[in-house]
N, C-alpha and C. Protein backbone atom coordinates (compact mmCIF):
# COMPACT_ATOMS: atom_id res chain seq x y z
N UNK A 1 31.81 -42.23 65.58
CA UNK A 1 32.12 -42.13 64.16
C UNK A 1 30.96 -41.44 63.47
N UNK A 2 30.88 -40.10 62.75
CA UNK A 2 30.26 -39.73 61.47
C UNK A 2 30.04 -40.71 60.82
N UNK A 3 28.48 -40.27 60.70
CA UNK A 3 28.00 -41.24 59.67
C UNK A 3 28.62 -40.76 57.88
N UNK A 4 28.25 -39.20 58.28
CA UNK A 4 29.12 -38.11 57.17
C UNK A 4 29.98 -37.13 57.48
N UNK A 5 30.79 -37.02 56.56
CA UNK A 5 32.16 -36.81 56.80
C UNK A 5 31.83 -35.14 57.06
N UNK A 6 32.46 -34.50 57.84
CA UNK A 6 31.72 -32.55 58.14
C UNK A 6 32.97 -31.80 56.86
N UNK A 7 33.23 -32.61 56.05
CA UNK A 7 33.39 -32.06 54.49
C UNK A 7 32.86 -32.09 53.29
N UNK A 8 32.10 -33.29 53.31
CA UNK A 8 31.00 -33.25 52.40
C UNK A 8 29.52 -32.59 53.01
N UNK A 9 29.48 -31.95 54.54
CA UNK A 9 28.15 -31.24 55.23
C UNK A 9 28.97 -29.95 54.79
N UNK A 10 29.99 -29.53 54.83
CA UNK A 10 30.52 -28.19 54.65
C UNK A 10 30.45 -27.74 53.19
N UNK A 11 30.72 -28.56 51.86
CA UNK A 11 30.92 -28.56 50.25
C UNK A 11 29.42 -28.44 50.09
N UNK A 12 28.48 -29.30 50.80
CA UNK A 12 26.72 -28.78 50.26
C UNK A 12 26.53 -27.92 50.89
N UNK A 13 26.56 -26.91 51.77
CA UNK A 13 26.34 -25.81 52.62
C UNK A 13 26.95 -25.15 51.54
N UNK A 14 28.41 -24.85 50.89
CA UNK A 14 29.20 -24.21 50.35
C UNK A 14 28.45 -24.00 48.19
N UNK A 15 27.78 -25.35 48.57
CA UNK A 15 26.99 -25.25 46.78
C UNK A 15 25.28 -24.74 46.85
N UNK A 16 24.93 -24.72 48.19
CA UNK A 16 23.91 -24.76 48.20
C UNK A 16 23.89 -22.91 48.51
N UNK A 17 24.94 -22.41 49.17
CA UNK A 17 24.74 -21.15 49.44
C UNK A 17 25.27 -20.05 47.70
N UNK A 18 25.60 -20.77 47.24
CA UNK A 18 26.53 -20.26 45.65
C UNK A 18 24.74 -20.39 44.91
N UNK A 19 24.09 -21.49 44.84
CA UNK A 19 22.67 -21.89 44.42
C UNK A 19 22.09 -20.61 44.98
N UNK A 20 21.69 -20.56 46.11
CA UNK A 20 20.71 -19.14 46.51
C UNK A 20 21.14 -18.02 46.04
N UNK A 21 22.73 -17.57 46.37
CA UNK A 21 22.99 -16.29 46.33
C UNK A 21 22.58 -16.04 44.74
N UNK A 22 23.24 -16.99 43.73
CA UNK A 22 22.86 -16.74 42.51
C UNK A 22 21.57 -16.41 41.88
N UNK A 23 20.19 -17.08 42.64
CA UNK A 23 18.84 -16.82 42.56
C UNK A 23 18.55 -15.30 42.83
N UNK A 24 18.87 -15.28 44.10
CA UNK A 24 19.06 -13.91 44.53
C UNK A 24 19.66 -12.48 44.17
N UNK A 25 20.67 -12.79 43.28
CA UNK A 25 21.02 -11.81 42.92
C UNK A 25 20.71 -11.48 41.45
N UNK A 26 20.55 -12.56 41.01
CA UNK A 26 19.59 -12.09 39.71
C UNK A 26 17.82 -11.56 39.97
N UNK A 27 17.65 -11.74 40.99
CA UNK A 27 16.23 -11.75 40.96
C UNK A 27 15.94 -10.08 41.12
N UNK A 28 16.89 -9.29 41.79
CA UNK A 28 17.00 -7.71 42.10
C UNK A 28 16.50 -7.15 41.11
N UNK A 29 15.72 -6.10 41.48
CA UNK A 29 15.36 -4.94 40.79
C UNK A 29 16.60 -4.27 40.38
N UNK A 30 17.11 -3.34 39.14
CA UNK A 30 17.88 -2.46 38.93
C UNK A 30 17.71 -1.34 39.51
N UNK A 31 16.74 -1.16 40.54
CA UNK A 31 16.67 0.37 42.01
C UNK A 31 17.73 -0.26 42.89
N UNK A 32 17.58 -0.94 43.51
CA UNK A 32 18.19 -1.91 44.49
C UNK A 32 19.70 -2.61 44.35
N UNK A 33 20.27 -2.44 42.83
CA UNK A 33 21.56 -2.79 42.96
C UNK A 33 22.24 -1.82 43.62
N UNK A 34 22.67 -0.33 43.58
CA UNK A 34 23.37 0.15 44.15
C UNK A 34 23.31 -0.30 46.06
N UNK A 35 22.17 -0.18 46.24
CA UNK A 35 22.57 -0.53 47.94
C UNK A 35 22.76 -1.84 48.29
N UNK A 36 22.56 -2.87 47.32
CA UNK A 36 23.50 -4.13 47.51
C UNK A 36 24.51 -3.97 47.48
N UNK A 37 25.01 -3.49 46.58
CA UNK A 37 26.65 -3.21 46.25
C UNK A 37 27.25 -2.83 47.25
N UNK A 38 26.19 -1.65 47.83
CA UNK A 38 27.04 -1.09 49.43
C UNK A 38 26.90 -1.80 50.39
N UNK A 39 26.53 -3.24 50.76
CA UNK A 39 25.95 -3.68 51.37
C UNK A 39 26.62 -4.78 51.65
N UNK A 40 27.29 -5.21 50.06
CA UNK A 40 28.68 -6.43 49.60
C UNK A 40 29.87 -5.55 50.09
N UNK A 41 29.98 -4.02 49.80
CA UNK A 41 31.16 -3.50 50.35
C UNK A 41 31.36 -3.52 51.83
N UNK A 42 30.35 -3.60 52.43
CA UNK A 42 30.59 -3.71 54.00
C UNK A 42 30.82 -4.87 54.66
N UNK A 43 30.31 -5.86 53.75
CA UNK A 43 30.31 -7.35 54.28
C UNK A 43 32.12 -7.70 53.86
N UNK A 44 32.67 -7.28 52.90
CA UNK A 44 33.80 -7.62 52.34
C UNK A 44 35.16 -6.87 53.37
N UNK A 45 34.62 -5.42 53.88
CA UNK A 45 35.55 -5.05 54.88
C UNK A 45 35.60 -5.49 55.83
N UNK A 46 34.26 -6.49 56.48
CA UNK A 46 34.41 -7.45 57.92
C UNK A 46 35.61 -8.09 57.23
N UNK A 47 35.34 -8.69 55.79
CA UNK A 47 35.96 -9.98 55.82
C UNK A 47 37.46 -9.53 55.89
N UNK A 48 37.88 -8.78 55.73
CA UNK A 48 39.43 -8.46 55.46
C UNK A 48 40.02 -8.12 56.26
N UNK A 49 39.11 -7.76 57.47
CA UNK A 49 39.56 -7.43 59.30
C UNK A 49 39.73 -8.64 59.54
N UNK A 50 39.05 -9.69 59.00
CA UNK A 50 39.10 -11.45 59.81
C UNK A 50 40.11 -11.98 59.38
N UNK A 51 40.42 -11.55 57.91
CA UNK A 51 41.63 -11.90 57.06
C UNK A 51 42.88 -11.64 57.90
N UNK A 52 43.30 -10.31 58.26
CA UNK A 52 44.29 -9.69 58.82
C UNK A 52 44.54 -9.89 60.50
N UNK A 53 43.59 -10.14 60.84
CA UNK A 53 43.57 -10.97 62.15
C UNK A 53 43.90 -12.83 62.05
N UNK A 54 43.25 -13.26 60.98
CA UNK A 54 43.99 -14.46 60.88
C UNK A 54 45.52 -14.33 60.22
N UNK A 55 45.22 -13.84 59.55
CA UNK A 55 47.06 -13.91 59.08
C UNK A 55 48.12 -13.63 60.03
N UNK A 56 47.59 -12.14 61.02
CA UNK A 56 48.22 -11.83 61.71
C UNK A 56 48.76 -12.91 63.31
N UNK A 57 47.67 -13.40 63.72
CA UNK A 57 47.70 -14.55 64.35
C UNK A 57 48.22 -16.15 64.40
N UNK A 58 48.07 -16.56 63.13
CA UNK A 58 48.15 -17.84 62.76
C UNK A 58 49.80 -17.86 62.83
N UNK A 59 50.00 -18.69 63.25
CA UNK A 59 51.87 -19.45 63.24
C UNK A 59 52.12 -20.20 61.86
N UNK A 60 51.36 -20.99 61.59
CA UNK A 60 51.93 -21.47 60.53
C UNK A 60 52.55 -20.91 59.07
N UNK A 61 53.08 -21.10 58.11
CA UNK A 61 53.43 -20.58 57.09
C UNK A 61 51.92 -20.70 56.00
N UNK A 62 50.99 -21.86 56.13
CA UNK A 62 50.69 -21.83 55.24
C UNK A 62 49.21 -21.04 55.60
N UNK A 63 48.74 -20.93 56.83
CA UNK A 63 47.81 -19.85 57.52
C UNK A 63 48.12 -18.75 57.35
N UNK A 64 49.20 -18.02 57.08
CA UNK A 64 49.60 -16.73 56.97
C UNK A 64 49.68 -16.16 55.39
N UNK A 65 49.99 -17.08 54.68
CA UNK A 65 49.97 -17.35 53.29
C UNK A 65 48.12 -16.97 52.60
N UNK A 66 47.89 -17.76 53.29
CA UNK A 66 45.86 -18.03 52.94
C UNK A 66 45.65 -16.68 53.76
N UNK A 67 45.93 -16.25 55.00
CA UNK A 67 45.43 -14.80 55.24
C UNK A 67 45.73 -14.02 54.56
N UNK A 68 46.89 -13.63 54.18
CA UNK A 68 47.73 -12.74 52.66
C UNK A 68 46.52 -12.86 51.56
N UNK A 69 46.61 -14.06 51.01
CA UNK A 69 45.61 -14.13 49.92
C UNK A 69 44.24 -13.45 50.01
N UNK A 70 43.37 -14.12 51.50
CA UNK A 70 42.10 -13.62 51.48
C UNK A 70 42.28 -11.75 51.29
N UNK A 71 43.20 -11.54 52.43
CA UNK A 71 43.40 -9.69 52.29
C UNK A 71 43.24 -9.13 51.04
N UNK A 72 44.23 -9.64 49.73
CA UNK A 72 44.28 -9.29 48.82
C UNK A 72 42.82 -9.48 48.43
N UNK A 73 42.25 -10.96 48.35
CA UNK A 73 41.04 -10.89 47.53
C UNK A 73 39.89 -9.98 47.88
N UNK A 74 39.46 -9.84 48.94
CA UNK A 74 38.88 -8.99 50.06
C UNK A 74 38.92 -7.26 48.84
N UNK A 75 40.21 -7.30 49.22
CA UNK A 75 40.96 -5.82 48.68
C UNK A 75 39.73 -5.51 47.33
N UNK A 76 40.56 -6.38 46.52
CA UNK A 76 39.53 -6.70 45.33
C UNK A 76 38.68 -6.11 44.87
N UNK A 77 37.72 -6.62 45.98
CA UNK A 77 36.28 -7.17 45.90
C UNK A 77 35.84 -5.97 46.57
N UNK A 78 36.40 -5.04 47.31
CA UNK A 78 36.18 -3.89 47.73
C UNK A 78 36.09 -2.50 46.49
N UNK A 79 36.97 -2.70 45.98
CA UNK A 79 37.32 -1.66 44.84
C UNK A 79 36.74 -1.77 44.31
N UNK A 80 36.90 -3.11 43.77
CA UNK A 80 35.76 -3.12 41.99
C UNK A 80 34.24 -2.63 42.74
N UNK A 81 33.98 -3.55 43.79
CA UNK A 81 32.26 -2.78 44.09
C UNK A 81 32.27 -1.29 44.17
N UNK A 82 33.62 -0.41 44.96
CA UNK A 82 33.11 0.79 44.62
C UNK A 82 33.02 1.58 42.95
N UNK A 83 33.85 0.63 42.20
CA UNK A 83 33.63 1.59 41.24
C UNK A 83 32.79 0.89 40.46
N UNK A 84 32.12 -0.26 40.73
CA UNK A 84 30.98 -0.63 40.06
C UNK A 84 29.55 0.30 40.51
N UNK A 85 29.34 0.71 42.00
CA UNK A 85 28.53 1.53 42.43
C UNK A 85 28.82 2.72 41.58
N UNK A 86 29.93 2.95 41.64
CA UNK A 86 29.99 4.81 40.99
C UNK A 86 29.09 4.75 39.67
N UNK A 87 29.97 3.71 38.85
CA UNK A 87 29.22 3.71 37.50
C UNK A 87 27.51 3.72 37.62
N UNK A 88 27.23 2.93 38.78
CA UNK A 88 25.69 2.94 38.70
C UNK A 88 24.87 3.76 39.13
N UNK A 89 25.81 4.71 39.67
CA UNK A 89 25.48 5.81 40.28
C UNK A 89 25.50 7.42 39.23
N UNK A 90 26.40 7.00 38.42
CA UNK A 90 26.03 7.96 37.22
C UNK A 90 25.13 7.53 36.46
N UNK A 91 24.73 6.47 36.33
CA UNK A 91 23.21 6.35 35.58
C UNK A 91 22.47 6.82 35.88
N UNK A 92 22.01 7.01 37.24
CA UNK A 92 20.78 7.98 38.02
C UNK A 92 21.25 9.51 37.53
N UNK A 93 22.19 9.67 37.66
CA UNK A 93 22.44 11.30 37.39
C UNK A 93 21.61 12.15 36.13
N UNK A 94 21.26 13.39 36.02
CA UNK A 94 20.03 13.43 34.97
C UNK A 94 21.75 14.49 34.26
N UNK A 95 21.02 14.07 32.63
CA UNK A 95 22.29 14.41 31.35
C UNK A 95 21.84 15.71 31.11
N UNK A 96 22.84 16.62 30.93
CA UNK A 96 22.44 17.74 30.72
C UNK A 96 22.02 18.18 29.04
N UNK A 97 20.75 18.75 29.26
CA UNK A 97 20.09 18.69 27.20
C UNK A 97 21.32 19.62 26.34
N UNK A 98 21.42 19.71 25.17
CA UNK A 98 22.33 20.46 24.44
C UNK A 98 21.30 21.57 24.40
N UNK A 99 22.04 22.53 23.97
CA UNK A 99 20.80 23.93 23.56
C UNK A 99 21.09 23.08 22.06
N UNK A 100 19.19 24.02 21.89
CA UNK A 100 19.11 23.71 20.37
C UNK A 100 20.18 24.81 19.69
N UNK A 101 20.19 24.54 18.26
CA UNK A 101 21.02 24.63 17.23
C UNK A 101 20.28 26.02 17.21
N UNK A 102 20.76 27.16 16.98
CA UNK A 102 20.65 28.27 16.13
C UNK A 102 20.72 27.98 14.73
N UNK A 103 19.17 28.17 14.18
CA UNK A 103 19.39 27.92 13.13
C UNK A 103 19.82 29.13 11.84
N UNK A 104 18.89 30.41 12.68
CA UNK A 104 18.93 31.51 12.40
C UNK A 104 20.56 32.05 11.72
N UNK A 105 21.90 31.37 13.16
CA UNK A 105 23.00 32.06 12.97
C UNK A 105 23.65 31.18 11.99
N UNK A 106 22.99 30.26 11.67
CA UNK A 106 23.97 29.46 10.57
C UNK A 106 23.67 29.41 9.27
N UNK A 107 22.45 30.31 9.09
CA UNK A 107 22.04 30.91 7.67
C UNK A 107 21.12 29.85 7.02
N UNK A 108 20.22 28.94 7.50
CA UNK A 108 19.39 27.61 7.32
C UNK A 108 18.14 28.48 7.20
């Protein structure tokens, strides 16, 4: 007999890893978000191969159901990071200056 139940060892593993990541991801430099981002995008396409292999595998209705879901969320979590990278990726981009104003041709 467990002394503790391996659901309340799994729910503090599960709060305690939500606790770090959150430290962690605030703690980033703004150089360093974009290659996190690419970094969450790669970790999120394992997850959606594991997704589609469990769904695809699992017999039950309600295993196939929860693989469906993860796929979709997966999906998600893929997209928005790329177009959260893009956006952060046009911030680096340098803005092109206006020409100055002719002042000459506008009679000033």
């Amino acid at each position: 007999m467990d002394i503790v139940s391996p659901t309340i060892i799994n729910l503090i593993i599960f709060v305690l890893a939500i606790y770090v990541g959150y430290h962690v991801v605030w703690t980033v430099t703004p150089a360093l978000h974009t290659p996190l981002m690419a970094v969450t995008n790669a970790i999120s396409a394992i997850v959606i191969v594991g997704a589609m292999l469990a769904a695809a595998l699992t017999e039950g209705t309600l295993g196939k159901v929860m693989g469906v879901a993860a796929v979709a969320l997966a999906a998600v979590n893929i997209f928005g990071g790329f177009l959260v990278t893009r956006r952060m990726l046009e911030m680096f981009k340098k803005k092109e200056r206006k020409a100055p104003a002719d002042h000459a041709a506008s009679g000033k």
